[in-house]
N, C-alpha and C. Protein backbone atom coordinates (compact mmCIF):
# COMPACT_ATOMS: atom_id res chain seq x y z
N UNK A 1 -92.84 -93.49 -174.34
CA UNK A 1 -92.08 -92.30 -174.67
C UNK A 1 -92.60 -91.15 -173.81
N UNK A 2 -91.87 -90.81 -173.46
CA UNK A 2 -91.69 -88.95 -172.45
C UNK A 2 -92.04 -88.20 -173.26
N UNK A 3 -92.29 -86.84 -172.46
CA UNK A 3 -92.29 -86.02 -172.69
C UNK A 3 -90.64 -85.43 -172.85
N UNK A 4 -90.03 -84.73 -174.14
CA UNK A 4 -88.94 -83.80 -174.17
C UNK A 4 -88.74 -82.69 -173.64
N UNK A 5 -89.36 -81.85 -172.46
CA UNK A 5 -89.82 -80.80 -171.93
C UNK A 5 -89.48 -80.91 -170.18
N UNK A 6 -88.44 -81.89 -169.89
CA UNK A 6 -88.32 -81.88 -168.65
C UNK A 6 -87.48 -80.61 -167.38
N UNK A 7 -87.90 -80.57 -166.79
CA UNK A 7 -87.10 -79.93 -166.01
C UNK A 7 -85.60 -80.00 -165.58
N UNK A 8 -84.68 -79.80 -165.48
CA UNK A 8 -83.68 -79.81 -165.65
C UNK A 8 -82.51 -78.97 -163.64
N UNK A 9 -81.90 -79.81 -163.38
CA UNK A 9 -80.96 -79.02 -162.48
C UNK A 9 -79.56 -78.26 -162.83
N UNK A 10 -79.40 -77.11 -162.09
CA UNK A 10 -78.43 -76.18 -163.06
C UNK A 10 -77.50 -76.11 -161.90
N UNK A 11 -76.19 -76.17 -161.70
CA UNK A 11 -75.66 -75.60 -160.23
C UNK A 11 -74.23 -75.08 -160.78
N UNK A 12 -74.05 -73.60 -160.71
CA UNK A 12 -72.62 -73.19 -161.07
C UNK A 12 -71.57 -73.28 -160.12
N UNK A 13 -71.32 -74.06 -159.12
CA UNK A 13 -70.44 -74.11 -158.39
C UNK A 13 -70.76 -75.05 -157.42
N UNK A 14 -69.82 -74.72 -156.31
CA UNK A 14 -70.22 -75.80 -155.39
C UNK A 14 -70.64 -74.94 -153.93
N UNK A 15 -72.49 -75.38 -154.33
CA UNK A 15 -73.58 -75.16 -152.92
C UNK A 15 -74.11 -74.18 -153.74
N UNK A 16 -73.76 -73.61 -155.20
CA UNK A 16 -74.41 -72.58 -156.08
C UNK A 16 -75.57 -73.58 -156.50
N UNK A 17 -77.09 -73.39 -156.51
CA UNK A 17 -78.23 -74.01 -156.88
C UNK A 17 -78.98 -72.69 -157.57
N UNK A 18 -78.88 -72.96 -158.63
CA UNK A 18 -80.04 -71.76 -159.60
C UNK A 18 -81.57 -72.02 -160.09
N UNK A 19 -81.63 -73.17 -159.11
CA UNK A 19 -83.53 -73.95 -159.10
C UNK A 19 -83.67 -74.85 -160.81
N UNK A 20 -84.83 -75.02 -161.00
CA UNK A 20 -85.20 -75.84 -161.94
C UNK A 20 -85.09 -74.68 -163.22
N UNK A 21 -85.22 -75.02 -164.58
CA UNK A 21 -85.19 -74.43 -165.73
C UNK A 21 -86.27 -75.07 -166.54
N UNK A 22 -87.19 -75.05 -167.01
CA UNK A 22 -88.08 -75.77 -167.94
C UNK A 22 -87.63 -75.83 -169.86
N UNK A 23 -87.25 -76.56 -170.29
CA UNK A 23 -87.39 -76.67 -172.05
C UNK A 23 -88.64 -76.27 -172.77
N UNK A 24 -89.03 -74.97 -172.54
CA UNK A 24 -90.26 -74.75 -173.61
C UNK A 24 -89.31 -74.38 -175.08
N UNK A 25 -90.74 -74.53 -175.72
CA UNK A 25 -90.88 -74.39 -177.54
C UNK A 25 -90.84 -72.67 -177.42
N UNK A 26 -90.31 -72.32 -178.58
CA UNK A 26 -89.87 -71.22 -179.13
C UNK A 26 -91.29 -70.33 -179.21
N UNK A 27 -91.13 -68.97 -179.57
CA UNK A 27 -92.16 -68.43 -180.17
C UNK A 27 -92.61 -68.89 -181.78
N UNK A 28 -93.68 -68.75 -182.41
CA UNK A 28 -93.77 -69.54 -183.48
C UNK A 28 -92.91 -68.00 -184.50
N UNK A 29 -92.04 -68.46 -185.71
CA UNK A 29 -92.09 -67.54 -186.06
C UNK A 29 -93.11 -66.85 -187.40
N UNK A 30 -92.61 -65.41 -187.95
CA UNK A 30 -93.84 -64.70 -189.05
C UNK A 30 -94.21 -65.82 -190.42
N UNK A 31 -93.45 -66.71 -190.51
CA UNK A 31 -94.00 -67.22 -191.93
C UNK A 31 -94.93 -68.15 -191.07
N UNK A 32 -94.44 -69.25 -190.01
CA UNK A 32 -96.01 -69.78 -189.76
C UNK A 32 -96.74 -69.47 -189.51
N UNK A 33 -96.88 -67.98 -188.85
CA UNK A 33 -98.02 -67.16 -188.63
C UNK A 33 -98.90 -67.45 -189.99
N UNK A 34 -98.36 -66.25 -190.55
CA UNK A 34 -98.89 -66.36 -191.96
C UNK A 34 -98.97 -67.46 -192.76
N UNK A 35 -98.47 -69.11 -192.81
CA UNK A 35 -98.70 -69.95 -193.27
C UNK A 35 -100.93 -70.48 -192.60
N UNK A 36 -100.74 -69.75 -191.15
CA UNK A 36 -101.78 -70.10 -190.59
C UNK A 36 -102.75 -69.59 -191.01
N UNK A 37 -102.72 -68.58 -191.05
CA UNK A 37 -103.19 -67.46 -191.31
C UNK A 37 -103.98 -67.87 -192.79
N UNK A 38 -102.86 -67.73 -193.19
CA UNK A 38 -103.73 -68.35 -194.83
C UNK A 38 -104.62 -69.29 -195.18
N UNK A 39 -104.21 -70.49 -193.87
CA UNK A 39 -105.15 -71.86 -194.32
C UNK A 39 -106.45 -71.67 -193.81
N UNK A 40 -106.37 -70.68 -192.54
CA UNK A 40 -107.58 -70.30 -192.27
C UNK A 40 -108.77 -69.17 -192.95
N UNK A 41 -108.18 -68.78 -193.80
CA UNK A 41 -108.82 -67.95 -195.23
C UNK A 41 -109.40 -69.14 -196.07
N UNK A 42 -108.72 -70.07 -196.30
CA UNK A 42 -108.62 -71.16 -197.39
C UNK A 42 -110.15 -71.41 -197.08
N UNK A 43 -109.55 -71.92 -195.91
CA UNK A 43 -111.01 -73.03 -195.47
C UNK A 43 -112.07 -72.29 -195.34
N UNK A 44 -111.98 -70.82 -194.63
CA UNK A 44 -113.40 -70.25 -194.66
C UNK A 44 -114.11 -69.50 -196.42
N UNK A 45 -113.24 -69.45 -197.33
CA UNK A 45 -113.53 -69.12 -198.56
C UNK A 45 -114.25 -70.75 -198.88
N UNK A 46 -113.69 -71.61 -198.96
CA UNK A 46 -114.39 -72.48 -199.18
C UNK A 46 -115.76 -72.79 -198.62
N UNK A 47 -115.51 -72.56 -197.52
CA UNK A 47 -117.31 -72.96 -196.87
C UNK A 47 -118.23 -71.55 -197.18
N UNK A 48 -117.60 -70.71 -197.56
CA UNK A 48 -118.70 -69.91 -197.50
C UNK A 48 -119.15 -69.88 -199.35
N UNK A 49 -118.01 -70.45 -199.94
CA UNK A 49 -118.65 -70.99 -201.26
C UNK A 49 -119.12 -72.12 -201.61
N UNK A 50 -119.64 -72.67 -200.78
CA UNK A 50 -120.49 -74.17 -200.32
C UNK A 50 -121.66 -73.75 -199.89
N UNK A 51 -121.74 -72.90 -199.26
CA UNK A 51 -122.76 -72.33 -198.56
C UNK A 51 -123.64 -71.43 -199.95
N UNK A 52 -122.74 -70.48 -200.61
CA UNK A 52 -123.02 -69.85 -201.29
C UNK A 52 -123.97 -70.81 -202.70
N UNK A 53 -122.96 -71.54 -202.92
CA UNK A 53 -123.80 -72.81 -203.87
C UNK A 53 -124.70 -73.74 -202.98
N UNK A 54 -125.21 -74.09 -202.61
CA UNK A 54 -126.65 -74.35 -201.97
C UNK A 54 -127.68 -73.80 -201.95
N UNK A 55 -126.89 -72.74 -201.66
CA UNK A 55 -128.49 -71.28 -201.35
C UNK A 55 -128.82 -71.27 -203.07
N UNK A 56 -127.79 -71.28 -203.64
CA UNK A 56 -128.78 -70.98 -205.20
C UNK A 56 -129.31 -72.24 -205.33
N UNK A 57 -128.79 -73.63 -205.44
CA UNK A 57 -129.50 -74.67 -205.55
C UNK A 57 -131.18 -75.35 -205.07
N UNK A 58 -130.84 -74.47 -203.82
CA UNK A 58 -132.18 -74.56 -203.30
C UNK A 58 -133.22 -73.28 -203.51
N UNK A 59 -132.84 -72.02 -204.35
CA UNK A 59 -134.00 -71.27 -204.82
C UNK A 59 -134.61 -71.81 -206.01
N UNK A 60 -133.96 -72.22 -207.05
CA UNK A 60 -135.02 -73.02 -207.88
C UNK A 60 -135.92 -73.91 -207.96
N UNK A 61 -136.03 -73.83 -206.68
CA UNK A 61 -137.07 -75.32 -206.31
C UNK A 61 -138.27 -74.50 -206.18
């Protein structure tokens, strides 16, 4: 399987050549931002409350 992203020939007439065109991906839009955005809160709240429970675990020693 290919890549879907190929280059492409465009010609509006005849001996009209408008060069190659590439298929890129869109800009991402605001909710996956913010879908990202969030998971990356997620995960660092979590490690830093992993972190946070250790450190007490290991002062009672």
């Amino acid at each position: 399987m290919g890549s879907s992203a190929s280059p492409t020939r465009r010609s509006t007439g005849a001996g009209n050549f408008n060069g190659f065109q590439n298929a890129l991906p869109g800009v991402p839009e605001p909710s996956s931002w913010a879908l990202m955005v969030g998971g990356f809160g997620l995960i660092g709240g979590l490690a830093r409350r992993r972190r946070d429970e250790r450190a007490g675990a290991n002062a009672g020693r």
